[in-house]
PDB file of N, CA and C in Angstrom:
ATOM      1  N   UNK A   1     117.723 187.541  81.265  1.00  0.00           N
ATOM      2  CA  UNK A   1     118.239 187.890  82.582  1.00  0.00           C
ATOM      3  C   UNK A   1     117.286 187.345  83.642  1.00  0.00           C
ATOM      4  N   UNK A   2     117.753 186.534  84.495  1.00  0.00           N
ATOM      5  CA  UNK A   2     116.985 186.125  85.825  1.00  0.00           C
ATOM      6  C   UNK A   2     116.824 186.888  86.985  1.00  0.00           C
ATOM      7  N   UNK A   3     115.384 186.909  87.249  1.00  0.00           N
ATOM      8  CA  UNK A   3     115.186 187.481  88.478  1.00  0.00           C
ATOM      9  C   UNK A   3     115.459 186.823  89.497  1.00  0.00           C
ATOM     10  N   UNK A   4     116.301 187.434  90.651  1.00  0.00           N
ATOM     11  CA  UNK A   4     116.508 187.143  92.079  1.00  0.00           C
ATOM     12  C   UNK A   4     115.794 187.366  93.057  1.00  0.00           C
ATOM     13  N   UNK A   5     114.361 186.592  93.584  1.00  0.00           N
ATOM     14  CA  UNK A   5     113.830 186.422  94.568  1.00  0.00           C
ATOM     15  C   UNK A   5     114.474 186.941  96.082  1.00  0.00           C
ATOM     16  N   UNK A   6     113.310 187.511  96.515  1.00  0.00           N
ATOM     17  CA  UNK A   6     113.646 187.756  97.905  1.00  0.00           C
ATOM     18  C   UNK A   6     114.131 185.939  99.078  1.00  0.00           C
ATOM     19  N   UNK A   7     113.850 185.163  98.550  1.00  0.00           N
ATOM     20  CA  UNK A   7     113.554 183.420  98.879  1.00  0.00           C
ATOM     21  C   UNK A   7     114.817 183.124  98.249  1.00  0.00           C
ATOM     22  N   UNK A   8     115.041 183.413  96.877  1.00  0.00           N
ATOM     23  CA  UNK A   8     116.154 183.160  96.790  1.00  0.00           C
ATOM     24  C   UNK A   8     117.615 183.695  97.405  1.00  0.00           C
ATOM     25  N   UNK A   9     117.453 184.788  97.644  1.00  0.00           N
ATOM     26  CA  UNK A   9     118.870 185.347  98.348  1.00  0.00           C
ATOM     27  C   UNK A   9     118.861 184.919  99.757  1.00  0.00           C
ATOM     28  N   UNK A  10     117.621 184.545 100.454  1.00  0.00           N
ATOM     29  CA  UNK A  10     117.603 184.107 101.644  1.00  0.00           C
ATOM     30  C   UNK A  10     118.256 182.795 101.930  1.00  0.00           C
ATOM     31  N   UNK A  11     118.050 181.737 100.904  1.00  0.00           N
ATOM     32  CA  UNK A  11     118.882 180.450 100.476  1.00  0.00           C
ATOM     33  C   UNK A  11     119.670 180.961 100.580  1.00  0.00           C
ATOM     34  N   UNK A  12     120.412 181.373  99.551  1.00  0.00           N
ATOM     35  CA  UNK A  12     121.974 181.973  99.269  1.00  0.00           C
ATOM     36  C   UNK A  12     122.432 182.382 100.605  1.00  0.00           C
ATOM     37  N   UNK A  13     121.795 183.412 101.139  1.00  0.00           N
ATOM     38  CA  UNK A  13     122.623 183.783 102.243  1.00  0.00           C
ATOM     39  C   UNK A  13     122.995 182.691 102.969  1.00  0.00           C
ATOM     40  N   UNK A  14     121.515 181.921 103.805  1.00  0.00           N
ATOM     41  CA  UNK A  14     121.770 180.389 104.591  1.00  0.00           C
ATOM     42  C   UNK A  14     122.614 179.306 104.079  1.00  0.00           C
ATOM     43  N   UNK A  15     123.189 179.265 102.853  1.00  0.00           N
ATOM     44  CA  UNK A  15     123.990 178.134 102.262  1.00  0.00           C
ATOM     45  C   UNK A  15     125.554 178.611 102.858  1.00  0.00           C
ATOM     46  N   UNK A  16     124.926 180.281 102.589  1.00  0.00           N
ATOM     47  CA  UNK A  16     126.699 180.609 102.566  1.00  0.00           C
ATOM     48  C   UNK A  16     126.769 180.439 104.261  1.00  0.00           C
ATOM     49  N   UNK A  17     126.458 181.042 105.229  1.00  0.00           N
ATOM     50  CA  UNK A  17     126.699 180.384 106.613  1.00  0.00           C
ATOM     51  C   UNK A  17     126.604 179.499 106.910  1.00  0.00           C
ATOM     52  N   UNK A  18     125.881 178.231 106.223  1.00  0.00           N
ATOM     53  CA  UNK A  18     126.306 176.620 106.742  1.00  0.00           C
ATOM     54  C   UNK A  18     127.465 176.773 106.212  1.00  0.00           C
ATOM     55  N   UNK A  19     127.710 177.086 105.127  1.00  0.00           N
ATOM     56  CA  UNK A  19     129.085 176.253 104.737  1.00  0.00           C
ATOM     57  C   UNK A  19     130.629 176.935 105.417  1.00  0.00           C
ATOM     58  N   UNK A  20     130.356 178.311 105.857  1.00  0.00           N
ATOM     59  CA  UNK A  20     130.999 178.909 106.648  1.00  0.00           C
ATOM     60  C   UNK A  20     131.349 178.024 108.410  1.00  0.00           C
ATOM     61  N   UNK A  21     129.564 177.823 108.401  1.00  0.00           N
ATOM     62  CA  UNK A  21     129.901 176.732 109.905  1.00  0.00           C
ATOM     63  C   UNK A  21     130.414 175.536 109.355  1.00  0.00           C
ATOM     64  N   UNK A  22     130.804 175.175 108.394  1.00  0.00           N
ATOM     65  CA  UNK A  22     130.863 173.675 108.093  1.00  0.00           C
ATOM     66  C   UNK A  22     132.576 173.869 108.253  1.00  0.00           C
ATOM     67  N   UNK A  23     133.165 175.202 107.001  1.00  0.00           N
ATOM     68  CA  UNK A  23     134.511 175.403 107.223  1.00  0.00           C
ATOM     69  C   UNK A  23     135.194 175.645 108.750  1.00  0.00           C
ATOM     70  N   UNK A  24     134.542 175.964 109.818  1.00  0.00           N
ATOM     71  CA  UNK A  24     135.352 176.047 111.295  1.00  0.00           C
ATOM     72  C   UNK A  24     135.111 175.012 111.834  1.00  0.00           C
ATOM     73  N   UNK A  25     133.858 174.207 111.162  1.00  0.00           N
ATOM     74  CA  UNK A  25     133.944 173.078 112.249  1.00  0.00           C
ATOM     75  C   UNK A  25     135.036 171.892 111.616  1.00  0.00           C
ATOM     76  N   UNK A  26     135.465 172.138 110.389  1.00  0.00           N
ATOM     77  CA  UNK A  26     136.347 171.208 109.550  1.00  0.00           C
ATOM     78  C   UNK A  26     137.769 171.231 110.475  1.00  0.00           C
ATOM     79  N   UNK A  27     137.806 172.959 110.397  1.00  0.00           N
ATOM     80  CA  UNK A  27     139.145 173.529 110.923  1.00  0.00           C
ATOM     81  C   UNK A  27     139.786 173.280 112.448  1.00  0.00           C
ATOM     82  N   UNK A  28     138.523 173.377 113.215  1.00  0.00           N
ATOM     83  CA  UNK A  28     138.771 173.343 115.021  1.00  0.00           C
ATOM     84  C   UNK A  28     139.105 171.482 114.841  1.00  0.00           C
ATOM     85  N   UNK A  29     138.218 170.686 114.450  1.00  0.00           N
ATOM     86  CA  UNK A  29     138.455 169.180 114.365  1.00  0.00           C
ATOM     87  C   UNK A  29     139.789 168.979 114.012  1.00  0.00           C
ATOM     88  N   UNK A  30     140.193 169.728 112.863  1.00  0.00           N
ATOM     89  CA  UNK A  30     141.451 168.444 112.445  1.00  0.00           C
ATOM     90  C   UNK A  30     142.584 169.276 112.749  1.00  0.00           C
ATOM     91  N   UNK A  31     142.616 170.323 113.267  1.00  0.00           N
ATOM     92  CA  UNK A  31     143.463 170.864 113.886  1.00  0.00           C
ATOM     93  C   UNK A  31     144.095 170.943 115.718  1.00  0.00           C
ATOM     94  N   UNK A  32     142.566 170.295 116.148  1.00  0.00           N
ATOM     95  CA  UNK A  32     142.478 170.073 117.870  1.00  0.00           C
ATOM     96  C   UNK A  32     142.674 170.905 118.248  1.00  0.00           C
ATOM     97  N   UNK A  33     141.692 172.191 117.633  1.00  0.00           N
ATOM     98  CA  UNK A  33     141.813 173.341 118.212  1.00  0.00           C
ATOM     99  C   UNK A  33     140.889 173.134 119.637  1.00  0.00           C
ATOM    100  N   UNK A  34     141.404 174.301 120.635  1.00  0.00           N
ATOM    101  CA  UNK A  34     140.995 174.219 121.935  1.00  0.00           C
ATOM    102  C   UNK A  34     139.545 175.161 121.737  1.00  0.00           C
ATOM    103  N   UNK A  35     138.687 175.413 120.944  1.00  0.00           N
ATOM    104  CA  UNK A  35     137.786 176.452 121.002  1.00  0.00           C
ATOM    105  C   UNK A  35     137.015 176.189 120.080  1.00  0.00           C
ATOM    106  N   UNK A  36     135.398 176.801 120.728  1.00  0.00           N
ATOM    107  CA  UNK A  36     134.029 176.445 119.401  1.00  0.00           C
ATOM    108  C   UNK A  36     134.386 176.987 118.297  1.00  0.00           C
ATOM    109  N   UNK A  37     133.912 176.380 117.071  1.00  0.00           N
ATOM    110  CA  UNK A  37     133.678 177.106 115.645  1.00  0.00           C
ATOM    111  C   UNK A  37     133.304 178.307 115.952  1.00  0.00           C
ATOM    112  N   UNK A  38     132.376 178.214 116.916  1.00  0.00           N
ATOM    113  CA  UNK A  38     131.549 179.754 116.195  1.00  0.00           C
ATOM    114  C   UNK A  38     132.473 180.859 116.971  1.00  0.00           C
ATOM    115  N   UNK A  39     133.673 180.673 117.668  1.00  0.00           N
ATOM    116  CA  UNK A  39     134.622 181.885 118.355  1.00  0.00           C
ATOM    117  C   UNK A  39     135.355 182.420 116.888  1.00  0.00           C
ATOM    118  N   UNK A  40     135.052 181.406 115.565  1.00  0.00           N
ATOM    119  CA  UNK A  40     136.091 181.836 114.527  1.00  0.00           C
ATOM    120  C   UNK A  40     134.925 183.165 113.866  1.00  0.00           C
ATOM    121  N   UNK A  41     135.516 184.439 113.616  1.00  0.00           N
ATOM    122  CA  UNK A  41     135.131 184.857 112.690  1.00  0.00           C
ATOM    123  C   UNK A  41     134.903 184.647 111.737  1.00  0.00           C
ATOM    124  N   UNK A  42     134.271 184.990 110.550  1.00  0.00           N
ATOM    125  CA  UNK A  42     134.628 184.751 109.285  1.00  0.00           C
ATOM    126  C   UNK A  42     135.906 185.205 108.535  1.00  0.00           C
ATOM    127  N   UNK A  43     135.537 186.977 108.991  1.00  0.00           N
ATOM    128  CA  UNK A  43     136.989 187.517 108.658  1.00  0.00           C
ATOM    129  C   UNK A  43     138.106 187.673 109.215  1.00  0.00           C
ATOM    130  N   UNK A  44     138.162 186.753 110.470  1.00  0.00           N
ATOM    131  CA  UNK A  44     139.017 186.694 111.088  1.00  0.00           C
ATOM    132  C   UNK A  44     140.506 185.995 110.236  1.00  0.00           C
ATOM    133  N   UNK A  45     141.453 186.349 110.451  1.00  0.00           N
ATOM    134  CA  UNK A  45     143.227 185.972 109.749  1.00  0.00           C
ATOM    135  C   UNK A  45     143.246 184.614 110.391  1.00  0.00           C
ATOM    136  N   UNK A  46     143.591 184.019 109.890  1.00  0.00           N
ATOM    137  CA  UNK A  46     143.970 182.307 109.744  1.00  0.00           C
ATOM    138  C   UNK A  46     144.947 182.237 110.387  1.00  0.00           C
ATOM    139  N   UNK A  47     145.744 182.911 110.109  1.00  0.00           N
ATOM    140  CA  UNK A  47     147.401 182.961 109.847  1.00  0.00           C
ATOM    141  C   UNK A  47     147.800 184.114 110.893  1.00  0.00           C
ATOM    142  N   UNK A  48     149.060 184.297 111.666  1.00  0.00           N
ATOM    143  CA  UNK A  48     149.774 185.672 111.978  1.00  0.00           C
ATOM    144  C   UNK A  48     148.784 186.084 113.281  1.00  0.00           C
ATOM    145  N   UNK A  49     148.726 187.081 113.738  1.00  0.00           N
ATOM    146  CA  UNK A  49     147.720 187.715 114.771  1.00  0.00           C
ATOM    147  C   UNK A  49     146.383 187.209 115.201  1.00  0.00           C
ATOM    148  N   UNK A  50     145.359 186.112 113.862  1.00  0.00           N
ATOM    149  CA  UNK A  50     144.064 185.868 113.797  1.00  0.00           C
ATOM    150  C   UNK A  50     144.474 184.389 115.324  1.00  0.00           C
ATOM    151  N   UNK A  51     144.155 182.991 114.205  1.00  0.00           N
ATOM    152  CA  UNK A  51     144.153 181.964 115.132  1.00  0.00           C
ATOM    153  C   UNK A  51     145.794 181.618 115.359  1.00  0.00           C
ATOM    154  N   UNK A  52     146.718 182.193 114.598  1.00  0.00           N
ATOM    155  CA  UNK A  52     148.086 181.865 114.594  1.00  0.00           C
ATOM    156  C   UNK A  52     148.536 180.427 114.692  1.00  0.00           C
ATOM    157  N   UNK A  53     147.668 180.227 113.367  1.00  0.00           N
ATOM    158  CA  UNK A  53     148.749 178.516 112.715  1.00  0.00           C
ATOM    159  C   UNK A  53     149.869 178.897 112.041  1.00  0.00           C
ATOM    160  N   UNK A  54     149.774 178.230 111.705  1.00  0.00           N
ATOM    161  CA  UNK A  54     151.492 177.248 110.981  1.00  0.00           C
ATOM    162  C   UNK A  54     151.249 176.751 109.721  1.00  0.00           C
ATOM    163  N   UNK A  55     152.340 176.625 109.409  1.00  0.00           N
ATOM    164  CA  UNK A  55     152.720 175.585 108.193  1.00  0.00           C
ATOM    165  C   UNK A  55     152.179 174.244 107.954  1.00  0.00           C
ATOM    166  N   UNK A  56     151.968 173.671 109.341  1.00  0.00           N
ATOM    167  CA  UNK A  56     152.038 172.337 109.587  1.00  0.00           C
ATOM    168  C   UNK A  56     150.354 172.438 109.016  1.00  0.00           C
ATOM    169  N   UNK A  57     149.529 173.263 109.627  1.00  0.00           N
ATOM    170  CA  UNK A  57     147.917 174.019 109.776  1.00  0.00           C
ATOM    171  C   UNK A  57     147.640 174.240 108.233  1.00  0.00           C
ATOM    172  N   UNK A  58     148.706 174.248 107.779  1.00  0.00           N
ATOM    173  CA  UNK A  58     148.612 174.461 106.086  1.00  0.00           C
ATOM    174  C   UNK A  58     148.024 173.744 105.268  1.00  0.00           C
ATOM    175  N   UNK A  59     149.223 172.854 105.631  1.00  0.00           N
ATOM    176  CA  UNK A  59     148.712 171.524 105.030  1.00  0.00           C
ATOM    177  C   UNK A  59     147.413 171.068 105.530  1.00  0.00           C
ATOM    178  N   UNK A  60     147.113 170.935 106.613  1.00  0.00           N
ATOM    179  CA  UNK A  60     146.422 169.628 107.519  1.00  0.00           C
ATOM    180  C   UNK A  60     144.456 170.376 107.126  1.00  0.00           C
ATOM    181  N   UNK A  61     144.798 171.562 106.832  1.00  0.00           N
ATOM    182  CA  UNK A  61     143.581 172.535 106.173  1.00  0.00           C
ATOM    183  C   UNK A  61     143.273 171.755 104.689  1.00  0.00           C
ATOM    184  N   UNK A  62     144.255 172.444 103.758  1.00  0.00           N
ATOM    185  CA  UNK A  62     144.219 171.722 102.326  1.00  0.00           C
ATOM    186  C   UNK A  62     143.822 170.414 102.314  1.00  0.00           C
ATOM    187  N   UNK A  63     144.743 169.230 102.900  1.00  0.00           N
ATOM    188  CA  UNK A  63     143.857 168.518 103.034  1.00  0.00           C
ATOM    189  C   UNK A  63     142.653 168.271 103.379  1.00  0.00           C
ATOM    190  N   UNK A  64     141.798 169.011 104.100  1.00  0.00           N
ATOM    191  CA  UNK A  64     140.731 169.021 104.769  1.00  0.00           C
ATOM    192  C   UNK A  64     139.886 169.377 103.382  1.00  0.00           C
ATOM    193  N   UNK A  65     140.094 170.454 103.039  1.00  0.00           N
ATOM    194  CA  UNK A  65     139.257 171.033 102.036  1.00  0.00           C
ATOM    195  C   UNK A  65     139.289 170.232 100.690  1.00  0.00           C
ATOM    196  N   UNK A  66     140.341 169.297 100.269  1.00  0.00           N
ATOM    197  CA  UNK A  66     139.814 168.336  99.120  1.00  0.00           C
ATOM    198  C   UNK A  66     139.557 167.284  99.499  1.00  0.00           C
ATOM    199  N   UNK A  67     139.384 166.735 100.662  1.00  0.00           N
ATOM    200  CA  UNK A  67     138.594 165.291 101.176  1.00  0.00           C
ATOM    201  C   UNK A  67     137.063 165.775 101.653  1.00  0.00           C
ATOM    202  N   UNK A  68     136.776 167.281 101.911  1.00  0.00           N
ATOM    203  CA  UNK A  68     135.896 166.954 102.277  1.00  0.00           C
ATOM    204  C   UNK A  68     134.575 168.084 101.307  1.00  0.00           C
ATOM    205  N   UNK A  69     135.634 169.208 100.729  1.00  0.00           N
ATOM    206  CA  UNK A  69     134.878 169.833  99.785  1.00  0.00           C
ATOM    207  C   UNK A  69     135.134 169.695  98.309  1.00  0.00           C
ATOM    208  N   UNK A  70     135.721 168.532  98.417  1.00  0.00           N
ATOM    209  CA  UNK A  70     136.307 167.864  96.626  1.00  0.00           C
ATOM    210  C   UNK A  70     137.040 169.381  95.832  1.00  0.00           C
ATOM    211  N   UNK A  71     137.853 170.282  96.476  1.00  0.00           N
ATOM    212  CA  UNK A  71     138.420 171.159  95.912  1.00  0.00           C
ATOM    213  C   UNK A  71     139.986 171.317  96.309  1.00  0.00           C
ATOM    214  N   UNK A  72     140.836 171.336  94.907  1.00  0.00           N
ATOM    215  CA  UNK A  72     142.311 171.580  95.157  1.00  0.00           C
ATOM    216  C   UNK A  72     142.952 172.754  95.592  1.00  0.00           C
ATOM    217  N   UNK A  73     143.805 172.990  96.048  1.00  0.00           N
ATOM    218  CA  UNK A  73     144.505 174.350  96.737  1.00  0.00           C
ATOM    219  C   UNK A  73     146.226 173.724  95.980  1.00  0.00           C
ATOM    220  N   UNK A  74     146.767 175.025  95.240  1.00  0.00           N
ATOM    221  CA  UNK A  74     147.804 174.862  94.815  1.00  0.00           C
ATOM    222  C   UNK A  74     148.648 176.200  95.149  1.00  0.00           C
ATOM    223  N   UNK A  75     149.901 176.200  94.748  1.00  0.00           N
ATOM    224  CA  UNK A  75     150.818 176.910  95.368  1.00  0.00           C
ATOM    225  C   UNK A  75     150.359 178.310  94.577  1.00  0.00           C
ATOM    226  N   UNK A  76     149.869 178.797  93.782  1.00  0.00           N
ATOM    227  CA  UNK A  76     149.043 180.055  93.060  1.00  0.00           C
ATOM    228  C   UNK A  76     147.954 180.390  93.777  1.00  0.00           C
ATOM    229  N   UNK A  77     146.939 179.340  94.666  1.00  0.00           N
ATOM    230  CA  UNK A  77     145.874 180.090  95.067  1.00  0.00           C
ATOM    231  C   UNK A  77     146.006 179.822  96.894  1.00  0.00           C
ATOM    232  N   UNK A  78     147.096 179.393  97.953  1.00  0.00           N
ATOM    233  CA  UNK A  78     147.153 179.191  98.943  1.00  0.00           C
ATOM    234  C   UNK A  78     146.164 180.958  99.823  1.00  0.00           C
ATOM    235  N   UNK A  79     146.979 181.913  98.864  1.00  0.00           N
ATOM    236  CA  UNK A  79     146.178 183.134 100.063  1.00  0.00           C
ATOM    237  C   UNK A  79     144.919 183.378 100.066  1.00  0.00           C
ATOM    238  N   UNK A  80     144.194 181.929  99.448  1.00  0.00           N
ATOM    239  CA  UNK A  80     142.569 181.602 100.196  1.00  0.00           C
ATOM    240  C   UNK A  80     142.691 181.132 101.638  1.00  0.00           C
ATOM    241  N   UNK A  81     143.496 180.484 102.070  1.00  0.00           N
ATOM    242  CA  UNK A  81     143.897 179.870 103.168  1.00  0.00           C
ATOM    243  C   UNK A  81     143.598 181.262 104.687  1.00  0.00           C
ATOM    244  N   UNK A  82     143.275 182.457 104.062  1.00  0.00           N
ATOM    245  CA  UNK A  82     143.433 183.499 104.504  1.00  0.00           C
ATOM    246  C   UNK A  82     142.377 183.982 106.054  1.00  0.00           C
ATOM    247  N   UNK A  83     141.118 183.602 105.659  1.00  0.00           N
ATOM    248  CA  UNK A  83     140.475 183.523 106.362  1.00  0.00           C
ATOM    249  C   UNK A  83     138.874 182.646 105.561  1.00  0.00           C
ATOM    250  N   UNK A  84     138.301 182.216 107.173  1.00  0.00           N
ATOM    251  CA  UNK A  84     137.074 181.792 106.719  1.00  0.00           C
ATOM    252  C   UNK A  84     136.243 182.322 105.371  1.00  0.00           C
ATOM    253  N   UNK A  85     136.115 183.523 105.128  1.00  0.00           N
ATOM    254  CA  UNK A  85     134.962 184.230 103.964  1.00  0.00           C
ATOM    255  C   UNK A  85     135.670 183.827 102.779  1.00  0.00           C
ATOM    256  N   UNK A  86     137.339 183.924 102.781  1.00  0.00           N
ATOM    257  CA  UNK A  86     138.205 183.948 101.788  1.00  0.00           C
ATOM    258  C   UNK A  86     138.128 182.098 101.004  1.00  0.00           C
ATOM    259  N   UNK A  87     137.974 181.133 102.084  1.00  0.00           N
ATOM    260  CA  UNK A  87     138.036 179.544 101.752  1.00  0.00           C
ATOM    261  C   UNK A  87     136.825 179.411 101.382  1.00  0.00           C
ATOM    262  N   UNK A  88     135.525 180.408 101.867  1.00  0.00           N
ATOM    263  CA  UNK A  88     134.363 179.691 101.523  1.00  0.00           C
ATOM    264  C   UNK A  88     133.935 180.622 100.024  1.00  0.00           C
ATOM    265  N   UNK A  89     134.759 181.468  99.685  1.00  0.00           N
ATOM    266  CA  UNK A  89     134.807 182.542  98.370  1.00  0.00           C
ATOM    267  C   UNK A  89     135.098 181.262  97.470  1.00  0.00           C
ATOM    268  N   UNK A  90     136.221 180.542  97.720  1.00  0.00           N
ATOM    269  CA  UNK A  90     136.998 180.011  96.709  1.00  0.00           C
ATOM    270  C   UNK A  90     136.186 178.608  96.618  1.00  0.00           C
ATOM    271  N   UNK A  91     135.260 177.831  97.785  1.00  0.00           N
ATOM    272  CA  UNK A  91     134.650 176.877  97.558  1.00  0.00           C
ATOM    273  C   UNK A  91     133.815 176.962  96.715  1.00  0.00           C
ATOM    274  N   UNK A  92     132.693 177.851  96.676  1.00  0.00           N
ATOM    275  CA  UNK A  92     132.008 178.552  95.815  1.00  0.00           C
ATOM    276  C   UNK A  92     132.102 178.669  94.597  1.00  0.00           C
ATOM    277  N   UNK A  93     133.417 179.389  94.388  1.00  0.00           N
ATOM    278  CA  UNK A  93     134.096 180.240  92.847  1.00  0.00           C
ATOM    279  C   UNK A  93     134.258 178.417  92.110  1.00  0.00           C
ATOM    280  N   UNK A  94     134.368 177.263  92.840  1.00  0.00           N
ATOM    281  CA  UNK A  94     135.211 176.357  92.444  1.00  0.00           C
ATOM    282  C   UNK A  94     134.249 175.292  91.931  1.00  0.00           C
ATOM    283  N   UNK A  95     132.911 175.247  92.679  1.00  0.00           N
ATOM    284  CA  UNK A  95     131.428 175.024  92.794  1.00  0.00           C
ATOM    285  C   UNK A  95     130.926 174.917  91.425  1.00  0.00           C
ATOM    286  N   UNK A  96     130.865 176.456  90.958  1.00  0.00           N
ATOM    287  CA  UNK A  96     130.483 177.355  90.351  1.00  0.00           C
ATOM    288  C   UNK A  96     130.888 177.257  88.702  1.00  0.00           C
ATOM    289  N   UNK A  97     132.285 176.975  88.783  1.00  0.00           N
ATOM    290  CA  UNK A  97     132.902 176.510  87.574  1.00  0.00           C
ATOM    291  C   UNK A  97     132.916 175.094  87.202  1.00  0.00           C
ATOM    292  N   UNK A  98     132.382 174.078  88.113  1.00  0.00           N
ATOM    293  CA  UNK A  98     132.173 172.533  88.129  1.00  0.00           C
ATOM    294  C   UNK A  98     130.791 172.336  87.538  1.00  0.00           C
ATOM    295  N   UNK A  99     129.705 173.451  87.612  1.00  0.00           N
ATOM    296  CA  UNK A  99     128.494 173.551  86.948  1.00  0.00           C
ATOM    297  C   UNK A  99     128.109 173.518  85.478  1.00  0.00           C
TER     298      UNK A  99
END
């Protein structure tokens, strides 16, 4: 069993918020959203009440996320699409199993 460093979770944590800033800044770009990354929550809803995309936002995301985080989104795992914590859960989970 491996011990987890205080240094190490501090990485961990900092990897997981770049890549969190990396996912809004992917999102505001190829979407031409009118507003900074950092107005996106993490847990903020993607979809419905949150930033209120679309279908069109669907796609133009997915694509985003296998050109630029080499990971597929299929019609079984789209309600990652859900919010920021939820896309960068599944980048991770996807990471993780490529190891």
């Amino acid at each position: 069993m491996s011990t987890i460093t205080q240094d190490d979770l501090l990485e961990q944590v900092n990897e997981r918020k770049q890549l969190c800033q990396q996912i809004k800044t992917e999102i505001v770009e190829r979407l031409s959203l009118n507003i900074e990354p950092a107005w996106i929550a993490d847990n903020q809803p993607l979809f419905g009440r949150g930033l209120e995309l679309d279908s069109i936002d669907t796609l133009e995301i997915s694509i985003a996320l296998q050109e630029v985080f080499d990971v597929m989104l299929t019609d079984d795992n789209m309600e990652v699409l859900g919010s920021i914590n939820k896309i960068a859960d599944f980048i991770t989970s996807q990471r993780n199993e490529n190891l």
